[in-house]
C-alpha atoms as a PDB file:
ATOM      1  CA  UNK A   1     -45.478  37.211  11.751  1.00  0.00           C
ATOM      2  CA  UNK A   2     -48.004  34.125  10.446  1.00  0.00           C
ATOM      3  CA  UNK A   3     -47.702  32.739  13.897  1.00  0.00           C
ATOM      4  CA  UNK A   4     -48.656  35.906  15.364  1.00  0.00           C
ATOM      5  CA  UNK A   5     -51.426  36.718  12.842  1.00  0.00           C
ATOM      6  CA  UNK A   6     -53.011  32.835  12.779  1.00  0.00           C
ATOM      7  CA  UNK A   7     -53.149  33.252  16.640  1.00  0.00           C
ATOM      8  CA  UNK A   8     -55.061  37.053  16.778  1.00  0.00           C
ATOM      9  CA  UNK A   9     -56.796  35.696  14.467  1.00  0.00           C
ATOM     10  CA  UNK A  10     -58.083  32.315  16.423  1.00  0.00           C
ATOM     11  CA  UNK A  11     -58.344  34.147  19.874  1.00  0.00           C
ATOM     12  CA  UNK A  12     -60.682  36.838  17.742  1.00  0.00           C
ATOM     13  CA  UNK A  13     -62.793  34.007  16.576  1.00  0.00           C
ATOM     14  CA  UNK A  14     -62.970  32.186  19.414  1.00  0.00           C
ATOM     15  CA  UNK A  15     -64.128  35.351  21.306  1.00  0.00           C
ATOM     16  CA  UNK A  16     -65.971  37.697  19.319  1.00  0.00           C
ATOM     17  CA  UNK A  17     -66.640  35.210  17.156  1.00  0.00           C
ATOM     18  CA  UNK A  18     -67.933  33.267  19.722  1.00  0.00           C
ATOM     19  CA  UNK A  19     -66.326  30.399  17.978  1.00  0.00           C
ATOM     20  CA  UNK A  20     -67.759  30.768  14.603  1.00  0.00           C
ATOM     21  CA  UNK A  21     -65.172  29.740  12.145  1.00  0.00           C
ATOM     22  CA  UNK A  22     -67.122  32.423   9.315  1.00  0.00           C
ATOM     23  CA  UNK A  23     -66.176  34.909  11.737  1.00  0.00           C
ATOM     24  CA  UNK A  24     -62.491  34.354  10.962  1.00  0.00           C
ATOM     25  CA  UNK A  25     -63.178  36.440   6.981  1.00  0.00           C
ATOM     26  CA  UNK A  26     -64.357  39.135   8.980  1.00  0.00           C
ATOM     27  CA  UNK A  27     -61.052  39.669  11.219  1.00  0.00           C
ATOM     28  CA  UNK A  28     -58.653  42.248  10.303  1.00  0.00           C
ATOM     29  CA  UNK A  29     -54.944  42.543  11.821  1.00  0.00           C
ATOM     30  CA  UNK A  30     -52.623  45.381  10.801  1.00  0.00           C
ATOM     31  CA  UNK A  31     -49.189  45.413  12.901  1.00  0.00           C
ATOM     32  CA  UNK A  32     -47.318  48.328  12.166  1.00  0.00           C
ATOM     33  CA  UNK A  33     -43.481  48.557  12.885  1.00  0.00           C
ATOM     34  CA  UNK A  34     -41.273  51.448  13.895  1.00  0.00           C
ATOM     35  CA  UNK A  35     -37.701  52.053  13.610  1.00  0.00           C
ATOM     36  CA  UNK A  36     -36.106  52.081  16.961  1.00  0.00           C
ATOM     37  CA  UNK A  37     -35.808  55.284  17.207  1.00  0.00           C
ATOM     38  CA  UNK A  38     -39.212  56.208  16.935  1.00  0.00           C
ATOM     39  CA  UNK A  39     -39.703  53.832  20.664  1.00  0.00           C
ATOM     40  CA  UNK A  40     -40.016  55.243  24.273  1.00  0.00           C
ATOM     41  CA  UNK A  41     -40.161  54.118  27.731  1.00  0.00           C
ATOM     42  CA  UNK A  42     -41.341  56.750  30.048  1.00  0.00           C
ATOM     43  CA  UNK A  43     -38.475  58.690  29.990  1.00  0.00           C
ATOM     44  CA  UNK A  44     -36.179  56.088  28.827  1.00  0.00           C
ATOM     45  CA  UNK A  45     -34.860  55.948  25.207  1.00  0.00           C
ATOM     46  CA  UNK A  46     -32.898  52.830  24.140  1.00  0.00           C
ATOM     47  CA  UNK A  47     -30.691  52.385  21.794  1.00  0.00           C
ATOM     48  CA  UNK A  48     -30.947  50.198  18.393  1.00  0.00           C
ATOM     49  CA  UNK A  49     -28.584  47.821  19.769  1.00  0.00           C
ATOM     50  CA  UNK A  50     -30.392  47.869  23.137  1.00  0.00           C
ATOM     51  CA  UNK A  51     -33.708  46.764  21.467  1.00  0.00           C
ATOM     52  CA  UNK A  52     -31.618  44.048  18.464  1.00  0.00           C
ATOM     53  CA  UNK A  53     -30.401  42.298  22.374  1.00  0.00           C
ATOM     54  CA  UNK A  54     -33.755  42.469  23.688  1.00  0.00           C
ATOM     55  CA  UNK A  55     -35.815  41.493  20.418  1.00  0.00           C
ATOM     56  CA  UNK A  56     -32.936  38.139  19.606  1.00  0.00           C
ATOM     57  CA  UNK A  57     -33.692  36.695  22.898  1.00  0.00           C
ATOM     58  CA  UNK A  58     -37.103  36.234  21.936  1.00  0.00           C
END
């Protein structure tokens, strides 16, 4: 997740921020998870182990 935070948080500056590093205090990121039961596709509704093989090949 401090990969994926330090990135937001660069692509914010560099484009809202117009490439300001001061902007980067002013950038908030929240990511909120959900159990796997809580997810959807359309009408689709995988599985916890459906989503654990999709999520470890990442």
């Amino acid at each position: 997740k401090a990969e994926l935070f330090k990135r937001i948080t660069d692509l914010f500056v560099e484009i809202e921020g117009k490439g300001n590093p001061a902007f980067r205090e002013h950038v908030w990121i929240r990511i909120d998870e959900h159990p796997p039961e809580h997810w959807q596709l359309g009408s689709f509704r995988p599985t916890k182990e459906m989503i654990e093989l999709i999520t470890a090949s990442k």
